[in-house]
C-alpha atoms as a PDB file:
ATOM      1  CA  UNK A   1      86.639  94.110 111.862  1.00  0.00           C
ATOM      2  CA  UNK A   2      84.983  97.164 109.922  1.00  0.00           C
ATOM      3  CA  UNK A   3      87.808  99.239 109.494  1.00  0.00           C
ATOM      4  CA  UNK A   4      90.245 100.207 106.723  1.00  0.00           C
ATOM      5  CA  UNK A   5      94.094  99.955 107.029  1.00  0.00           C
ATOM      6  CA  UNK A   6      96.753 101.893 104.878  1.00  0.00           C
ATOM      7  CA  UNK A   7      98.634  98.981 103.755  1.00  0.00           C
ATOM      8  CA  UNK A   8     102.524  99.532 102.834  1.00  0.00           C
ATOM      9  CA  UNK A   9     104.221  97.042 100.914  1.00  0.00           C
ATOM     10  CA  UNK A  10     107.749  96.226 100.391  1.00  0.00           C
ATOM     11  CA  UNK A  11     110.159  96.698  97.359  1.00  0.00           C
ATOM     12  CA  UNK A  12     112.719  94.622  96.544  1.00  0.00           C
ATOM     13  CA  UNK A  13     115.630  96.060  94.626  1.00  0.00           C
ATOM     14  CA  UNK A  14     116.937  94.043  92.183  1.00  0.00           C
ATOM     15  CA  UNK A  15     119.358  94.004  89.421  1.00  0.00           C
ATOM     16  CA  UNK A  16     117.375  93.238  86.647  1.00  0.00           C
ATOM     17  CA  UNK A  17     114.536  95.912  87.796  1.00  0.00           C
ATOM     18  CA  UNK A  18     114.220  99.364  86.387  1.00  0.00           C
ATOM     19  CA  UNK A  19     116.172 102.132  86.823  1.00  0.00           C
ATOM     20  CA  UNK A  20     115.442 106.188  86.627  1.00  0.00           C
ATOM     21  CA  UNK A  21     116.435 107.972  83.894  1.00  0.00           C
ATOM     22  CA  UNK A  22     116.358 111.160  82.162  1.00  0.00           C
ATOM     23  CA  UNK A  23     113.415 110.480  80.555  1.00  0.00           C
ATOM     24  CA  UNK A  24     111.451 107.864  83.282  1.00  0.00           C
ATOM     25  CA  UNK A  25     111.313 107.068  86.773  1.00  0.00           C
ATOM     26  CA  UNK A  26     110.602 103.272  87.579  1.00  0.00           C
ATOM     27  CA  UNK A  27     106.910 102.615  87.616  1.00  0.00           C
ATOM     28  CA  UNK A  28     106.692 101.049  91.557  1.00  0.00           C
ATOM     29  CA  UNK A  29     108.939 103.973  92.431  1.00  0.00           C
ATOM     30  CA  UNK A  30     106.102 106.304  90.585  1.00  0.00           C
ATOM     31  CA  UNK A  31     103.234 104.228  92.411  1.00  0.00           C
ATOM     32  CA  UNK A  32     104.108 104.589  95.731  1.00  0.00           C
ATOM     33  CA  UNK A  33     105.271 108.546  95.045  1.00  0.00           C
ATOM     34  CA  UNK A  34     109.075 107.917  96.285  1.00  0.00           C
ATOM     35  CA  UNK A  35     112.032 109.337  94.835  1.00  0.00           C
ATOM     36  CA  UNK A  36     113.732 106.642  92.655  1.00  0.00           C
ATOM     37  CA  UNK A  37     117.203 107.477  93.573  1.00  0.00           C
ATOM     38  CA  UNK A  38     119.909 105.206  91.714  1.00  0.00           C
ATOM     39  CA  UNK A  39     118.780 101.934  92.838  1.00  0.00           C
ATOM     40  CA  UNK A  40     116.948  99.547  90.649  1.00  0.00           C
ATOM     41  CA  UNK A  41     113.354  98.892  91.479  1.00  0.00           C
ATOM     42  CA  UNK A  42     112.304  95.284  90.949  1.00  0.00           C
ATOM     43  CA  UNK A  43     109.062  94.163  92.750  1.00  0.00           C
ATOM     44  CA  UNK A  44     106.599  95.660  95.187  1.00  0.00           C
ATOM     45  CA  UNK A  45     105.098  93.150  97.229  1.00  0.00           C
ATOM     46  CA  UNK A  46     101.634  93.072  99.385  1.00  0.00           C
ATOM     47  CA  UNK A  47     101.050  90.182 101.649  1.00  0.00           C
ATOM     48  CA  UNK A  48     102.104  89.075 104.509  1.00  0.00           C
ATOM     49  CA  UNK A  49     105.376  87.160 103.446  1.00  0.00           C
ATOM     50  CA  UNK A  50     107.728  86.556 106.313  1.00  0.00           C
ATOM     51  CA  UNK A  51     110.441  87.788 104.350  1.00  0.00           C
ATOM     52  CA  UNK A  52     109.375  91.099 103.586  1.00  0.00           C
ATOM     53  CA  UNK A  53     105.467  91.774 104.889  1.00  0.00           C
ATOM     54  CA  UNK A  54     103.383  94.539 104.125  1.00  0.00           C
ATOM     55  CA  UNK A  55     102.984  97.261 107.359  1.00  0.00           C
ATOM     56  CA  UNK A  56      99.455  98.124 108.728  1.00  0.00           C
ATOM     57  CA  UNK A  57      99.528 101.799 109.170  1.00  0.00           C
ATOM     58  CA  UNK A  58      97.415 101.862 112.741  1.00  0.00           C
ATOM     59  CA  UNK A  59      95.217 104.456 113.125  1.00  0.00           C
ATOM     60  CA  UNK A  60      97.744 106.327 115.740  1.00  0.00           C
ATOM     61  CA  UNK A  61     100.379 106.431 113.158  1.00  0.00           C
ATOM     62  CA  UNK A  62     102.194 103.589 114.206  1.00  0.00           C
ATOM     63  CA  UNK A  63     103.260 100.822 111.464  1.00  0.00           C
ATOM     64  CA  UNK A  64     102.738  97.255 112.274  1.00  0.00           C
ATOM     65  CA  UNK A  65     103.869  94.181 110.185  1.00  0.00           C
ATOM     66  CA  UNK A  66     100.677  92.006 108.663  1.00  0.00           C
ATOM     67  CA  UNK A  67     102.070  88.848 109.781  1.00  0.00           C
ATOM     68  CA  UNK A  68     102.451  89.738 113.213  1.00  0.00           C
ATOM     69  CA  UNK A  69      99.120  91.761 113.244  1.00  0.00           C
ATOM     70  CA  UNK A  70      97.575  88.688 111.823  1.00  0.00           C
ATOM     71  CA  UNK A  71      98.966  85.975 114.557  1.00  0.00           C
ATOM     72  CA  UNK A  72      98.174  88.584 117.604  1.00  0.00           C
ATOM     73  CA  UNK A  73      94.567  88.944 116.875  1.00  0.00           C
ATOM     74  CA  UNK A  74      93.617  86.326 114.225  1.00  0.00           C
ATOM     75  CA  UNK A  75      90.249  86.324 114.809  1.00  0.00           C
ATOM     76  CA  UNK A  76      90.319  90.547 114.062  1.00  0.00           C
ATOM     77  CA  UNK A  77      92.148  89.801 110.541  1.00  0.00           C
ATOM     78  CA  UNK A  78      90.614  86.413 109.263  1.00  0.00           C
ATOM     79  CA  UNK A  79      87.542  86.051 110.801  1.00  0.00           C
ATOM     80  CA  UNK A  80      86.858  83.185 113.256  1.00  0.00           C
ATOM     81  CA  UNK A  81      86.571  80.676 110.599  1.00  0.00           C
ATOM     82  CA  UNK A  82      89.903  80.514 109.127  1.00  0.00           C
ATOM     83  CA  UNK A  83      91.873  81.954 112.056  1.00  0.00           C
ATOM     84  CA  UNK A  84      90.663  78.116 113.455  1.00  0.00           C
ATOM     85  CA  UNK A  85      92.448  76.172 110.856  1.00  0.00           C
ATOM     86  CA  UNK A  86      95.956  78.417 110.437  1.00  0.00           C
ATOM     87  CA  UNK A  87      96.116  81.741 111.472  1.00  0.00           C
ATOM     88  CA  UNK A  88      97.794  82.957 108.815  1.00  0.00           C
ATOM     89  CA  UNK A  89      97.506  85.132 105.412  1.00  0.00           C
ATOM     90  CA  UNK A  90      98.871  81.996 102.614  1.00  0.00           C
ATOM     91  CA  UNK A  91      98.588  85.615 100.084  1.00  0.00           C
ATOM     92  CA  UNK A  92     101.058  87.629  98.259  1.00  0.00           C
ATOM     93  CA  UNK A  93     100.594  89.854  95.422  1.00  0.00           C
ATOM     94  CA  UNK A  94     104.008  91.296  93.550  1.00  0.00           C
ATOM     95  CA  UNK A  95     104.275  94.009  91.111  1.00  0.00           C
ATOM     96  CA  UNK A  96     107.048  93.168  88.828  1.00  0.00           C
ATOM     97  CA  UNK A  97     108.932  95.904  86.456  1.00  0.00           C
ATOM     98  CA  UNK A  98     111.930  94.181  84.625  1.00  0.00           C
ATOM     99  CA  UNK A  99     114.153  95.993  82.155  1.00  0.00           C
ATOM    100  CA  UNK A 100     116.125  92.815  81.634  1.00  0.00           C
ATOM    101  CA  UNK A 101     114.932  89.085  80.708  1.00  0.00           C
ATOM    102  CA  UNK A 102     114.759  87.400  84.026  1.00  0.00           C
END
């Protein structure tokens, strides 16, 4: 596969993540350019975690989840290789931004 993908990941709004104020606006909410509203932004996460996988942004506009774009066409997303042994992504990268001890 020779193409490039918008990837979208997933946030995760926790408690203990940061909140806008006068004076801020929560780094992941700042990242990704969204509006922070009054919810507290905890972790961003890339990957394909069943829980909460990133989207594939196709190129007709249409969003896919990794996981499921992964174990459709594993050879497209892993290469032959390691789509033979488990065709799945064992990745996931998190963005963390705490403004209380976890």
């Amino acid at each position: 596969m020779n193409t490039f993908y918008r990837l979208e990941g997933g946030v995760r709004h926790y408690a203990w993540g940061q909140r806008a104020t006068a004076e801020s606006v929560p780094m992941i909410a700042e990242l990704l350019g969204e509006a922070a509203g009054d919810e507290p932004w905890a972790e961003l996460w890339l990957g394909a975690h069943a829980s909460l996988p990133s989207h594939v942004r196709m190129d007709d506009g249409a969003l896919l989840p990794l996981d499921k774009a992964i174990s459709a066409a594993p050879n497209e997303w892993l290469g032959g290789k390691a789509a033979a042994v488990k065709p799945q992504l064992a990745f996931l990268f998190k963005v963390l931004t705490c403004s209380s001890a976890l």
